[in-house]
Protein backbone atom coordinates (compact mmCIF):
# COMPACT_ATOMS: atom_id res chain seq x y z
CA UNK A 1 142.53 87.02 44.40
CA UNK A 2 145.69 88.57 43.30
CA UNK A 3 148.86 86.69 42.56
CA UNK A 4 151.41 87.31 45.58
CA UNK A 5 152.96 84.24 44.88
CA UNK A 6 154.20 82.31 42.17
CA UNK A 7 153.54 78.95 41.48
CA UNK A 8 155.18 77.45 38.57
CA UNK A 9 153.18 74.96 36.22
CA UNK A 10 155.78 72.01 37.31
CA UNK A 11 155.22 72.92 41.19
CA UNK A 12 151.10 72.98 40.88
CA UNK A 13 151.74 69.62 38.98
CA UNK A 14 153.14 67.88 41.86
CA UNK A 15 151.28 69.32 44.64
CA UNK A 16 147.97 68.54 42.57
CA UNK A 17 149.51 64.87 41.76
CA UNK A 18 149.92 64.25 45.67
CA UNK A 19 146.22 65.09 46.10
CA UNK A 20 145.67 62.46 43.57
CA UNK A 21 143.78 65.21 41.86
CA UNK A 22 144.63 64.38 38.13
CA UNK A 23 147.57 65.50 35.93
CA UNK A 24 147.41 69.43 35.06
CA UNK A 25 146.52 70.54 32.13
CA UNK A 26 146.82 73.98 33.04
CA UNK A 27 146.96 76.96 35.49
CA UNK A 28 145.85 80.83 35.49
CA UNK A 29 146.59 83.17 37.71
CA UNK A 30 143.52 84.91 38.83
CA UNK A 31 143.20 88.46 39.67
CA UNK A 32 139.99 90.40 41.47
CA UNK A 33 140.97 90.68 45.03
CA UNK A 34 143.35 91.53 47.29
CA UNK A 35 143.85 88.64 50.21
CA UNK A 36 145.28 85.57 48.59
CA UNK A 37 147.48 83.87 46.04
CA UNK A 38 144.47 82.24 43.96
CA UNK A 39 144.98 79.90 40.64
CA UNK A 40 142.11 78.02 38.27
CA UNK A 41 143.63 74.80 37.64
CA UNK A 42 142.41 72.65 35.13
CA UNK A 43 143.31 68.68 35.79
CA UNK A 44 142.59 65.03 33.84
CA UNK A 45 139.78 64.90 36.70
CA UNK A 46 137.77 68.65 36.43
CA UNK A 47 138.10 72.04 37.55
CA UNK A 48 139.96 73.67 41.14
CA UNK A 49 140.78 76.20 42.27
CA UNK A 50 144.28 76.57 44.06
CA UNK A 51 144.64 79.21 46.91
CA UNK A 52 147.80 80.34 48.80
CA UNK A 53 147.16 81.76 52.00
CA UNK A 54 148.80 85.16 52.54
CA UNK A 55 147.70 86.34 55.79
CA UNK A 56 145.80 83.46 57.46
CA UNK A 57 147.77 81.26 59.40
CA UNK A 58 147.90 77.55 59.19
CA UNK A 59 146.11 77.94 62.87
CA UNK A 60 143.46 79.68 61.82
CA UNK A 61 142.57 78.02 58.36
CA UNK A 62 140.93 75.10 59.88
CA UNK A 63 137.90 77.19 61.08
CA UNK A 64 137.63 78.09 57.53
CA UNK A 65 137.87 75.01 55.21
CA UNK A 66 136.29 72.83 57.85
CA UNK A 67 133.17 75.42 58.14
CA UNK A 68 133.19 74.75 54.20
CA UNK A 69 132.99 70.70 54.59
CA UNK A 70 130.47 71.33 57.21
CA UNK A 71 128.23 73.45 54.98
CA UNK A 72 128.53 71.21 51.90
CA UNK A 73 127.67 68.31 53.96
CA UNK A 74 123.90 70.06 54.86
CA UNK A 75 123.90 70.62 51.15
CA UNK A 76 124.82 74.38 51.20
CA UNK A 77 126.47 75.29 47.88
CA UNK A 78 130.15 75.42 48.81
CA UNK A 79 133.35 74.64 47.62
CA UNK A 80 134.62 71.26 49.27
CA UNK A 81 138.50 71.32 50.09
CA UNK A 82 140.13 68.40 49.09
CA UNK A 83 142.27 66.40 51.26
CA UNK A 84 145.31 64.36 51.46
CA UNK A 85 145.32 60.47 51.90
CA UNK A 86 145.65 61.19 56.00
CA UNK A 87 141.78 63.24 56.13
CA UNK A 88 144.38 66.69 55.74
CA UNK A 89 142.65 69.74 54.07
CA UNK A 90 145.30 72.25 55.35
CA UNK A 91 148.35 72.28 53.10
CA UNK A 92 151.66 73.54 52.66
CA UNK A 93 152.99 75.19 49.41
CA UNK A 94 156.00 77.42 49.07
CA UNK A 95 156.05 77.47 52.75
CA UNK A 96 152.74 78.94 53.02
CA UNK A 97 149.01 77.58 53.92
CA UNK A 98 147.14 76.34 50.63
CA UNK A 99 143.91 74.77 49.80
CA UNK A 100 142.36 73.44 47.10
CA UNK A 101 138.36 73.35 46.34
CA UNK A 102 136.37 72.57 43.50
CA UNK A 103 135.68 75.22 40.91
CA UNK A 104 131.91 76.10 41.21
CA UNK A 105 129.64 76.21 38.14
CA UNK A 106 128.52 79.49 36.46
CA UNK A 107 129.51 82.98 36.73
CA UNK A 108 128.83 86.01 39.18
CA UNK A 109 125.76 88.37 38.22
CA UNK A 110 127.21 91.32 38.75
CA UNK A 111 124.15 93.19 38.06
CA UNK A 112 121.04 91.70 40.11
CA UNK A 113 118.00 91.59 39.90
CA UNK A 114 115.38 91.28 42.57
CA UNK A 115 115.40 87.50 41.74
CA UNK A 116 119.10 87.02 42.25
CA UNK A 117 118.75 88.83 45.26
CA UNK A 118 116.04 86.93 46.30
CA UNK A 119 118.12 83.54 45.92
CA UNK A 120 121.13 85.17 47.57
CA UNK A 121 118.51 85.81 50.86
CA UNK A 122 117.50 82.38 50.75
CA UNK A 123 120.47 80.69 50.84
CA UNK A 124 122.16 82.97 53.35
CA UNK A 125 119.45 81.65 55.68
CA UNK A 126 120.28 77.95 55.12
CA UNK A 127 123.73 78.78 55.73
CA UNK A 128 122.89 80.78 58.73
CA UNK A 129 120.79 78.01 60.02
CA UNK A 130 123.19 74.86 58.73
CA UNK A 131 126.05 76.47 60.41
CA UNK A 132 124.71 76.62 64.11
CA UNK A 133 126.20 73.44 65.22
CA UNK A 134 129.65 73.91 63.85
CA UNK A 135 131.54 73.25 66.69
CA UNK A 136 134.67 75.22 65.86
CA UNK A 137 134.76 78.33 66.94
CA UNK A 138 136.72 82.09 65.57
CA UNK A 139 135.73 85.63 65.83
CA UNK A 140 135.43 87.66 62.76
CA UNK A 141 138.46 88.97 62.45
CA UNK A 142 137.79 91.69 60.33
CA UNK A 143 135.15 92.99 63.03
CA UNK A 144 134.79 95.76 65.82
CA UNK A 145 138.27 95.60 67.57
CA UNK A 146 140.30 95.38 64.04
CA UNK A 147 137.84 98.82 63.09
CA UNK A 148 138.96 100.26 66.57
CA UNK A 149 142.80 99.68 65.60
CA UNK A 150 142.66 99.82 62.01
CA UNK A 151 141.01 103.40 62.02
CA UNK A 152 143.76 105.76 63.42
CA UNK A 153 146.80 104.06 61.30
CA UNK A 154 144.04 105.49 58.14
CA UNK A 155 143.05 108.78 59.59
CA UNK A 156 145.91 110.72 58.62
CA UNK A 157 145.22 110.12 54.77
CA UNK A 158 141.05 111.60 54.94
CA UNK A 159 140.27 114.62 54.55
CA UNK A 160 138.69 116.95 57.75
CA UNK A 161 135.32 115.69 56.23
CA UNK A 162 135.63 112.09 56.03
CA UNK A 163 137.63 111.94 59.45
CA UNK A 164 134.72 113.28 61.17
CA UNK A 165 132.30 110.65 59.34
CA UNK A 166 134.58 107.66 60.11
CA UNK A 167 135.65 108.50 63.63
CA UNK A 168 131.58 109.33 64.38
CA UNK A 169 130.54 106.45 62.61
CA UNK A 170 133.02 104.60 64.84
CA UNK A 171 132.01 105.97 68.41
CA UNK A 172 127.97 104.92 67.34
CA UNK A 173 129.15 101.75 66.21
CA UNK A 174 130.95 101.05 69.95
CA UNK A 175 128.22 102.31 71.84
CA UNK A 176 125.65 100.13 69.69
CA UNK A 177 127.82 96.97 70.72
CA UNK A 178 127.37 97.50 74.02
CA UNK A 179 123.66 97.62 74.08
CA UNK A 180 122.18 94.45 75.61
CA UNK A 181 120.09 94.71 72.46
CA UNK A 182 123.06 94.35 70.71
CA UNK A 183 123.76 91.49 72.56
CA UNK A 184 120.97 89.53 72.31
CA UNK A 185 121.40 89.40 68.66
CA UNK A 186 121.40 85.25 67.13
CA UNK A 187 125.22 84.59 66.21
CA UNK A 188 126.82 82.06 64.35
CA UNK A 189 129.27 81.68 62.03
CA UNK A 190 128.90 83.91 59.18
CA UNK A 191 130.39 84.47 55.76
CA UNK A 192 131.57 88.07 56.13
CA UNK A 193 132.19 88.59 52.31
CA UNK A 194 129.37 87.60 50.73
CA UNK A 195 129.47 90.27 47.37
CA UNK A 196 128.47 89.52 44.18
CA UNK A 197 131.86 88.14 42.64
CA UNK A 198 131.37 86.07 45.84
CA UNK A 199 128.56 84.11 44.36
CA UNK A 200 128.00 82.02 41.63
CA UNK A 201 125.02 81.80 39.16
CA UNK A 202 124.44 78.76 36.43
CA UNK A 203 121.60 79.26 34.00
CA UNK A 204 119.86 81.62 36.59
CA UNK A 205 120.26 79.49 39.07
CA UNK A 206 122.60 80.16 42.62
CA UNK A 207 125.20 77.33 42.39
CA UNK A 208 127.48 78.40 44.88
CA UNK A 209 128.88 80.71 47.32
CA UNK A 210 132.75 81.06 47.97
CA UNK A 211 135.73 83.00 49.17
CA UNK A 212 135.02 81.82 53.13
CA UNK A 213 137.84 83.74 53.88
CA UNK A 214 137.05 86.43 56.42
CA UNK A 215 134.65 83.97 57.96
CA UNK A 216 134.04 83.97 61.25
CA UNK A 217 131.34 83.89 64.09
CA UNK A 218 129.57 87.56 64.70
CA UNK A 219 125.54 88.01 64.60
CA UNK A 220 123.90 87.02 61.43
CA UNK A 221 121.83 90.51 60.88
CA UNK A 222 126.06 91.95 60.15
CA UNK A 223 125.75 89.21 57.45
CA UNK A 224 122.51 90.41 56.17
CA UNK A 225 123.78 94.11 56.29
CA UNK A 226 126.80 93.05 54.24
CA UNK A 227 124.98 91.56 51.08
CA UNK A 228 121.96 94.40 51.79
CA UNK A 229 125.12 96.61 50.80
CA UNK A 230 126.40 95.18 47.60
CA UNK A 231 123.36 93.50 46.24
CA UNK A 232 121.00 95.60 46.95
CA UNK A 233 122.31 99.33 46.17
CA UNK A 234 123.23 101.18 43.16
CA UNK A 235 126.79 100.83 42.63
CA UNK A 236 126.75 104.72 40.98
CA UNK A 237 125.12 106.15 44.33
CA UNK A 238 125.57 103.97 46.99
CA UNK A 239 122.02 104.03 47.33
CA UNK A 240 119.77 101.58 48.22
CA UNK A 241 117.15 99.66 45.94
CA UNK A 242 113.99 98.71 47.94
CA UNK A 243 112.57 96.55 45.42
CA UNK A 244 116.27 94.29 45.60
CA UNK A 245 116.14 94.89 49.06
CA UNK A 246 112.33 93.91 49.79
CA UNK A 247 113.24 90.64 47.85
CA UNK A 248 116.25 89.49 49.74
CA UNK A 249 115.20 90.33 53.14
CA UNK A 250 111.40 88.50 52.50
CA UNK A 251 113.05 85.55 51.07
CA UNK A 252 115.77 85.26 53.71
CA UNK A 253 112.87 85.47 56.94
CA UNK A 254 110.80 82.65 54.35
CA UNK A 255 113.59 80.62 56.08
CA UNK A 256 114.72 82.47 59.28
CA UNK A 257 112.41 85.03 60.50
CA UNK A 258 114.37 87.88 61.98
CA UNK A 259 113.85 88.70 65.46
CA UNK A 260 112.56 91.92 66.92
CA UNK A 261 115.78 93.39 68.26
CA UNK A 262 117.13 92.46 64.73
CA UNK A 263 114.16 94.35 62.70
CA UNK A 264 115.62 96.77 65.26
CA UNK A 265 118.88 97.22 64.66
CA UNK A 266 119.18 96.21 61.22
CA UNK A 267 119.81 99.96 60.13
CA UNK A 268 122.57 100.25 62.27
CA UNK A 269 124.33 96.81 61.52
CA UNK A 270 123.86 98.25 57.55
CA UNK A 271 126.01 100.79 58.66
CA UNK A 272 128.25 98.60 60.30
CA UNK A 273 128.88 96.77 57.30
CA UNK A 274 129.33 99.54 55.46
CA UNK A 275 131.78 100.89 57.47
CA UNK A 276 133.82 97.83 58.03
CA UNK A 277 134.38 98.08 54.03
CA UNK A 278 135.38 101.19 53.95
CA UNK A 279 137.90 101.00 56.56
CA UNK A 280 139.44 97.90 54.99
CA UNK A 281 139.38 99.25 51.34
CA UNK A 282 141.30 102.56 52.74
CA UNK A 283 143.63 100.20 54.54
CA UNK A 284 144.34 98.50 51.77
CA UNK A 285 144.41 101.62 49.20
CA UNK A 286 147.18 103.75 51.36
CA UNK A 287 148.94 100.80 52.92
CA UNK A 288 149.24 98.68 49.44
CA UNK A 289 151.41 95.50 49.83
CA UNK A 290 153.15 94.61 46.45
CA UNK A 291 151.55 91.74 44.26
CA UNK A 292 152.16 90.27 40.80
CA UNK A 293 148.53 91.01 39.98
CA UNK A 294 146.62 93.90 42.27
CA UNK A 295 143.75 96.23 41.77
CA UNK A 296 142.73 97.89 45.48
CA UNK A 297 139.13 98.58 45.40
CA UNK A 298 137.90 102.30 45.58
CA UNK A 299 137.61 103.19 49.28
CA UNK A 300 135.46 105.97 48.21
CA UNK A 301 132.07 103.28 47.15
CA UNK A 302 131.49 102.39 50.87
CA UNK A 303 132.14 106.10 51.99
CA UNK A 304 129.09 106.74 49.79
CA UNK A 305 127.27 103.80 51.00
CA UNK A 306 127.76 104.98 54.54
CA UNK A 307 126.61 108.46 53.64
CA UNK A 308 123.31 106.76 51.57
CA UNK A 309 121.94 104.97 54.69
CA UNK A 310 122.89 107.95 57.10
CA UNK A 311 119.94 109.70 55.20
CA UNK A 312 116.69 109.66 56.36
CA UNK A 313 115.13 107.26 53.14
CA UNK A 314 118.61 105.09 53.79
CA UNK A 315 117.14 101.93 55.38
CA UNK A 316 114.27 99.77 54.32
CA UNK A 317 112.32 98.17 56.78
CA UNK A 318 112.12 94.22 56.48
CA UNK A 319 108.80 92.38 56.04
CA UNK A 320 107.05 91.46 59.71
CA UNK A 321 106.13 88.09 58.25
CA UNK A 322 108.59 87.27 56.24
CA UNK A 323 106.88 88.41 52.78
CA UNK A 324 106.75 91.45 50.48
């Protein structure tokens, strides 16, 4: 959510005002990540939020914002994009792709506990299970193939040490794909990001998930393995908290039971995840790309992360009936 691009208050005004979205009342520029142009926009008619596009294409944003109005409309907490008077939801603003959605209620818990976690699981299984009849379709991007070309333009800036982790890490991760347990694995389309400034929380209660941005359709369990990693560890170590854990994973199979290959492999699509991040934080730490306001993440977290579940006490095993 950093600020690539300017928007000025009179240029939000009449994009906003074509929407029929209410006068403005005001605009913030909000930083946090590192993928779009992103603005909270206050209007006569409530809260948006205003996102410029800065590497998705205006062919590929569909899949996203349409996934969103599919999810809302199975009563998922999403943002809904709004559209123009012609049914549009993909628009154009300073010559690049923009969106606007409704601002969620609530804030992001960024420290857990076992009960957030535990409504994080259960919604990522309604999503998981609301989203198998989308009918668009879009690999996750951000997945294998990007970690196969992504990983040599980063080698040359680890040390001996971590280039031996990453490039092993790698090679198990390829030869995992190709298992036909691998490939058995229920897909669908997945949110990819899901981390706790991902989610919102009102008075305790989950009101939202957002920033579908690196959706895309990959097996659910990579899903699980992402949020296992952020809301489940401690962010000092890298290590993981089985009580967090034990509480997302049981209330996630209270909806959607895992199967047996993914009990299986659920150790090694944790390290997946894990390793996805830390490829794409090193990307973006050594290969910055300029922004008005940008903080990269510390590759180093998911380095740890990776080296946490490589341990023998690294994984927790999820509950065969779908309780603690």
């Amino acid at each position: 959510m950093a600020v690539f691009t300017e928007v000025s208050f009179d240029e939000a005004a009449a994009f906003l005002n074509a929407l029929k979205l209410g006068q403005l009342q005001s605009i913030k520029g909000a930083a946090g990540g590192i993928e779009n142009t992103n603005y909270f926009v206050d209007t006569s008619q409530g809260q948006y939020v205003l996102t410029l596009f800065e590497r998705l294409t205006f062919e590929q944003l569909p899949f996203y914002l349409h996934l969103m109005k599919h999810l809302a409309a199975r009563g998922i907490p999403v943002p809904d994009p709004a559209a123009d008077a012609k049914g549009v939801i993909v628009h154009r603003l300073k010559g690049k792709p923009a969106a606007v959605v409704n601002k969620l209620r609530g804030h992001s818990e960024l420290a857990p506990t076992a009960d957030h976690c535990a409504q994080v699981g259960e919604t990522l299984a309604r999503l998981h299970l609301a989203g198998l009849d989308y009918p668009r379709h879009q690999p996750n991007l951000r997945g294998l193939d990007w970690w196969n070309d992504t990983v040599p333009v980063v080698l040359p800036h680890l040390t001996p040490a971590q280039r031996s982790l990453i490039l092993g890490e790698l090679a198990y991760q390829n030869h995992i794909a190709a298992s036909s347990s691998y490939g058995s694995l229920p897909r669908g389309p997945i949110h990819a990001d899901l981390f706790r400034d991902n989610v919102m929380f009102d008075s305790g209660k989950l009101s939202g998930f957002f920033d579908f941005y690196f959706a895309g359709c990959d097996t659910f369990l990579f899903d699980i393995g992402v949020c296992l990693n952020d809301w489940c560890i401690d962010l000092e170590s890298g290590a993981q908290d089985a009580v967090r854990a034990g509480a997302f994973l049981a209330a996630y199979q209270r909806v959607r039971p895992l199967t047996a290959q993914e009990r299986s492999l659920l150790p090694a699509l944790q390290r997946a995840a894990a390793l996805r991040f830390w490829i794409s934080r090193l990307w973006d730490f050594h290969l910055p790309r300029e922004a008005a306001v940008l903080q990269a993440h510390d590759p180093s977290h998911f380095e740890r992360v990776l080296r946490a579940l490589l341990l023998p006490a690294g994984h927790l095993s999820p509950p065969a009936c779908g309780v603690p």
